[in-house]
Each structure stands twice: as structure tokens, then as C-alpha cells.
Protein backbone atom coordinates (compact mmCIF):
# COMPACT_ATOMS: atom_id res chain seq x y z
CA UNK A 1 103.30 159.23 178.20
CA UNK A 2 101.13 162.18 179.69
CA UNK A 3 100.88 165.75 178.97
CA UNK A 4 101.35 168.21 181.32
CA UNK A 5 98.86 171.12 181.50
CA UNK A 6 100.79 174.18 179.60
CA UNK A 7 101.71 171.45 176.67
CA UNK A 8 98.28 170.51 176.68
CA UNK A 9 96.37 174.02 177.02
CA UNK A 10 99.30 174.65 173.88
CA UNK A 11 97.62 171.89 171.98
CA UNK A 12 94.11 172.34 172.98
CA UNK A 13 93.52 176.07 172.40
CA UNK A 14 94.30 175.65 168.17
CA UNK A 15 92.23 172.68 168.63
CA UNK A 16 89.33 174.57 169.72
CA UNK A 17 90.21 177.36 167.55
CA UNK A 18 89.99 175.39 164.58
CA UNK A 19 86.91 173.74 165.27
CA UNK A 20 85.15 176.92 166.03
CA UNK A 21 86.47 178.19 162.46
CA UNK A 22 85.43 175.11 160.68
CA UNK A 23 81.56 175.21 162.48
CA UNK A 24 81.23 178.84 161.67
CA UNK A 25 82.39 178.45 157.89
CA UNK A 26 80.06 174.95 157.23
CA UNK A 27 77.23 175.78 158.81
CA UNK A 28 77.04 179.48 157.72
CA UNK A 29 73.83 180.13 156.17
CA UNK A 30 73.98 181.10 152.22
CA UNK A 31 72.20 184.25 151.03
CA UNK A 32 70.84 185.88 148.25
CA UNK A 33 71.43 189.20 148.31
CA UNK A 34 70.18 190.31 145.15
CA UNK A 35 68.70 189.41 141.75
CA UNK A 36 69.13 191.38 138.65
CA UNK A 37 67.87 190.33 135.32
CA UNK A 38 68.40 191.94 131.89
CA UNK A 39 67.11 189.53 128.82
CA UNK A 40 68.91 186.36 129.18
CA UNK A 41 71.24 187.25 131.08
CA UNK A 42 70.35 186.93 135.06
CA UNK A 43 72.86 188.03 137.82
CA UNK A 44 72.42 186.66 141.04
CA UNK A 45 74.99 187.97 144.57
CA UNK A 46 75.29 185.67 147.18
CA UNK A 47 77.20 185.19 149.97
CA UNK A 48 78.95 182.19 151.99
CA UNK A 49 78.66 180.50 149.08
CA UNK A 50 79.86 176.50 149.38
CA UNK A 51 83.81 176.39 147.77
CA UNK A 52 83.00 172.70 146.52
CA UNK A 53 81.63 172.10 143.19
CA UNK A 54 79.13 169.41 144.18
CA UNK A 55 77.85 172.26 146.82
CA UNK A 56 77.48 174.40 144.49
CA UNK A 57 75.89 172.27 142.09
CA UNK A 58 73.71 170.81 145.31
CA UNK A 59 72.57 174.36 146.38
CA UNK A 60 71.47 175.16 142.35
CA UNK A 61 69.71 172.09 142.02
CA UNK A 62 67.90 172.79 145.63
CA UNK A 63 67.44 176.72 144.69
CA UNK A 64 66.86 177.35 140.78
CA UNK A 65 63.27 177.01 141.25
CA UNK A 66 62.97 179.63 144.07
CA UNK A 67 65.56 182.10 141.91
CA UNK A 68 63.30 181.81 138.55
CA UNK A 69 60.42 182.81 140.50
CA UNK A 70 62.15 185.72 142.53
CA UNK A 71 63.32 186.82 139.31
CA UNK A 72 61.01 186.66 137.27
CA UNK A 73 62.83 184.80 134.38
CA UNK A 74 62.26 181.85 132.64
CA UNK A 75 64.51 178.45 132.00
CA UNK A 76 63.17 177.03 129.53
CA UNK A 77 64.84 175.93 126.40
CA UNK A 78 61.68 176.88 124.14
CA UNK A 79 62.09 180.76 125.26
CA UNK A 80 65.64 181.48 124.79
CA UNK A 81 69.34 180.85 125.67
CA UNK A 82 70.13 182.08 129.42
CA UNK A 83 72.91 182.59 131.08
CA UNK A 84 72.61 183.01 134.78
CA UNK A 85 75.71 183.69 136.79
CA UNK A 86 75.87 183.82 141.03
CA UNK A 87 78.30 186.50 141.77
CA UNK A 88 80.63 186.43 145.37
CA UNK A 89 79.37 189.34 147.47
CA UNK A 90 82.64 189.64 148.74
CA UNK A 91 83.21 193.18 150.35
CA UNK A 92 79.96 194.24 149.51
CA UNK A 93 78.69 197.15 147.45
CA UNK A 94 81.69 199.67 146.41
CA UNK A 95 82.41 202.85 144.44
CA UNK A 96 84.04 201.64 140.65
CA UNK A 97 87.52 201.76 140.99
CA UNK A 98 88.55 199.85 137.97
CA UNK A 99 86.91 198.22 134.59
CA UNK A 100 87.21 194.72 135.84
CA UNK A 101 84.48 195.44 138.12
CA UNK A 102 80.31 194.27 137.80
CA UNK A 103 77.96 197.32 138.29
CA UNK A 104 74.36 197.41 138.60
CA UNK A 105 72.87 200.11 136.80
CA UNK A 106 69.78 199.06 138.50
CA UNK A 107 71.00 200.07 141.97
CA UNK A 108 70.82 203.76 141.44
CA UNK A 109 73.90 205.07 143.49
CA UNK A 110 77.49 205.80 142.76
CA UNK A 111 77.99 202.53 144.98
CA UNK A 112 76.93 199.97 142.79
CA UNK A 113 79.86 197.36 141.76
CA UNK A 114 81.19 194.06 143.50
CA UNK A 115 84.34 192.61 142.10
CA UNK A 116 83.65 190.05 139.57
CA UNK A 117 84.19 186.74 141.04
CA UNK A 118 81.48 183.90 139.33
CA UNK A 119 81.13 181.03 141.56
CA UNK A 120 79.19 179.01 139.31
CA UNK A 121 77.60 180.22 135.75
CA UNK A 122 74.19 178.16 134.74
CA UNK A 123 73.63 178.41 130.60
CA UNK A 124 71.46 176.30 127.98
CA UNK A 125 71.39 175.54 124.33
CA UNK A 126 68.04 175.60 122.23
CA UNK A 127 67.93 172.04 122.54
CA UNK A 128 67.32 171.67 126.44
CA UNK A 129 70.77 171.05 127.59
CA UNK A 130 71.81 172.60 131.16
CA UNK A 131 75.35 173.46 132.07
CA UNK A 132 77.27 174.16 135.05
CA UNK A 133 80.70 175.68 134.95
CA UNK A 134 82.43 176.03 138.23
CA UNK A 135 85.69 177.50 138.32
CA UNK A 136 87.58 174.74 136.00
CA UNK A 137 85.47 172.45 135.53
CA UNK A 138 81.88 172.13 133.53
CA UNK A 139 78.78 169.66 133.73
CA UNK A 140 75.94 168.63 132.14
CA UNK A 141 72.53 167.77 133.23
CA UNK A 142 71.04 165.11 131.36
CA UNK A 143 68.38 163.04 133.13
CA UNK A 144 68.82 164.22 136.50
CA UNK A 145 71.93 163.11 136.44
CA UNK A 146 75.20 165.36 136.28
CA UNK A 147 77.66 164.35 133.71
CA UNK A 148 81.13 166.48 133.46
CA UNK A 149 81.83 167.70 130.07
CA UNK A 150 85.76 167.06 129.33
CA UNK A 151 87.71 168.88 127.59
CA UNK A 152 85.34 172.15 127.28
């Protein structure tokens, strides 16, 4: 059985389409857009961030070390309990338009907020523990290894 050209252009186009779609969202580049820090508590926008946990757990594990010294903050257990949370860019910047919004006081403009959407949210216990929660789930680091906590 063989295709003739219009059923094949039909098939072909989406094809290519697709594939063009898929490129541009994998290989997209992930950015840091900004860093704010207050205490313990460290807020960090990015954009194309990976959808998969074990992305997002890869891209931490690559990353924290460059973050912490951008920042300024520390991750050690001995200081204090942190709680560092990487934000969706989303639409950018935008005026507050309701309370379920994050603003940056920092950022000294009216235009200051993103919507809050966490992607991944990295906290510790005084004992050295490291978690990761991603949207339902939640892990562990113990040993270099990454164990997921059930029933959190």
C-alpha cells in the first residue's frame, strides 16, 4: 500500500510540527531569573523549568551549589532551617491583582508579583536531612541517594 502525496503531506506536516514542538520544549535552556532571600526563606524564578520530577530533582542537584553562592545563603544544617522554593516565571512580572499572588518587595515597582506556582520547594531539619517536594510527591536525600518519603 502507498500513499499518495496530499495523504502524505496530511500526515507529514503534524509530524514535523510535533517534532519541532517537542525540540524546542526539551532542549530549551532553563534560567534563573532572579534570587531573593529573606532569613531562611530563599525564593528563586526560573523559567522552562523541566515538568518531570527527576528533572527537577537532576537540575537542583546540578545547580544548588551555584544558587547558594548567587545568593548568598547558606545550607547547612548547623545554621538554620531553610526553605528554598523555585517559583514558575510564567507571564512574567505583573501589577497585584489578587492575594494569591508572590510579590517582591525587593523589586521596587508597582510591577512586582508572579503567580505563585512552586515547581519544587528544597527544606531541612536541624539534623541534616534534605527534602524535595515536587508537586505530589516528596524525597529525601540521604547518602547521595534520593529516597521518596511516603505518605508525607
Amino acid at each position: 500500500m502507498t500513499l499518495n502525496k496530499p495523504k502524505g503531506l496530511a500526515l507529514l506536516i503534524p509530524l514535523i510540527m510535533f517534532s519541532v514542538y517537542l525540540l524546542f520544549n526539551v532542549y530549551r535552556p532553563i534560567e534563573v531569573v532572579a534570587v531573593y532571600h529573606d532569613k531562611n526563606y530563599v525564593d528563586v524564578i526560573v523559567k522552562n523549568f523541566p515538568s518531570d520530577d527527576k528533572d527537577k530533582i537532576a537540575w537542583w542537584l546540578d545547580n544548588n551549589k551555584m544558587l547558594t553562592e548567587r545568593a548568598s545563603f547558606s545550607m547547612l544544617p548547623s545554621d538554620s532551617h531553610y526553605f528554598i522554593t523555585l517559583w514558575d516565571y510564567g507571564d512574567g512580572l505583573q501589577k497585584k491583582t489578587d492575594d494569591d499572588m508572590l510579590c517582591f518587595t525587593q523589586i521596587k515597582s508597582d510591577i512586582n508579583c508572579i503567580d505563585k506556582q512552586a515547581l519544587l520547594i528544597i527544606s531541612n531539619n536541624y539534623v541534616g536531612d534534605v527534602f524535595l517536594t515536587v508537586d505530589n510527591a516528596r524525597y529525601r536525600l540521604a547518602n547521595d541517594k534520593i529516597i521518596e518519603v511516603a505518605n508525607w
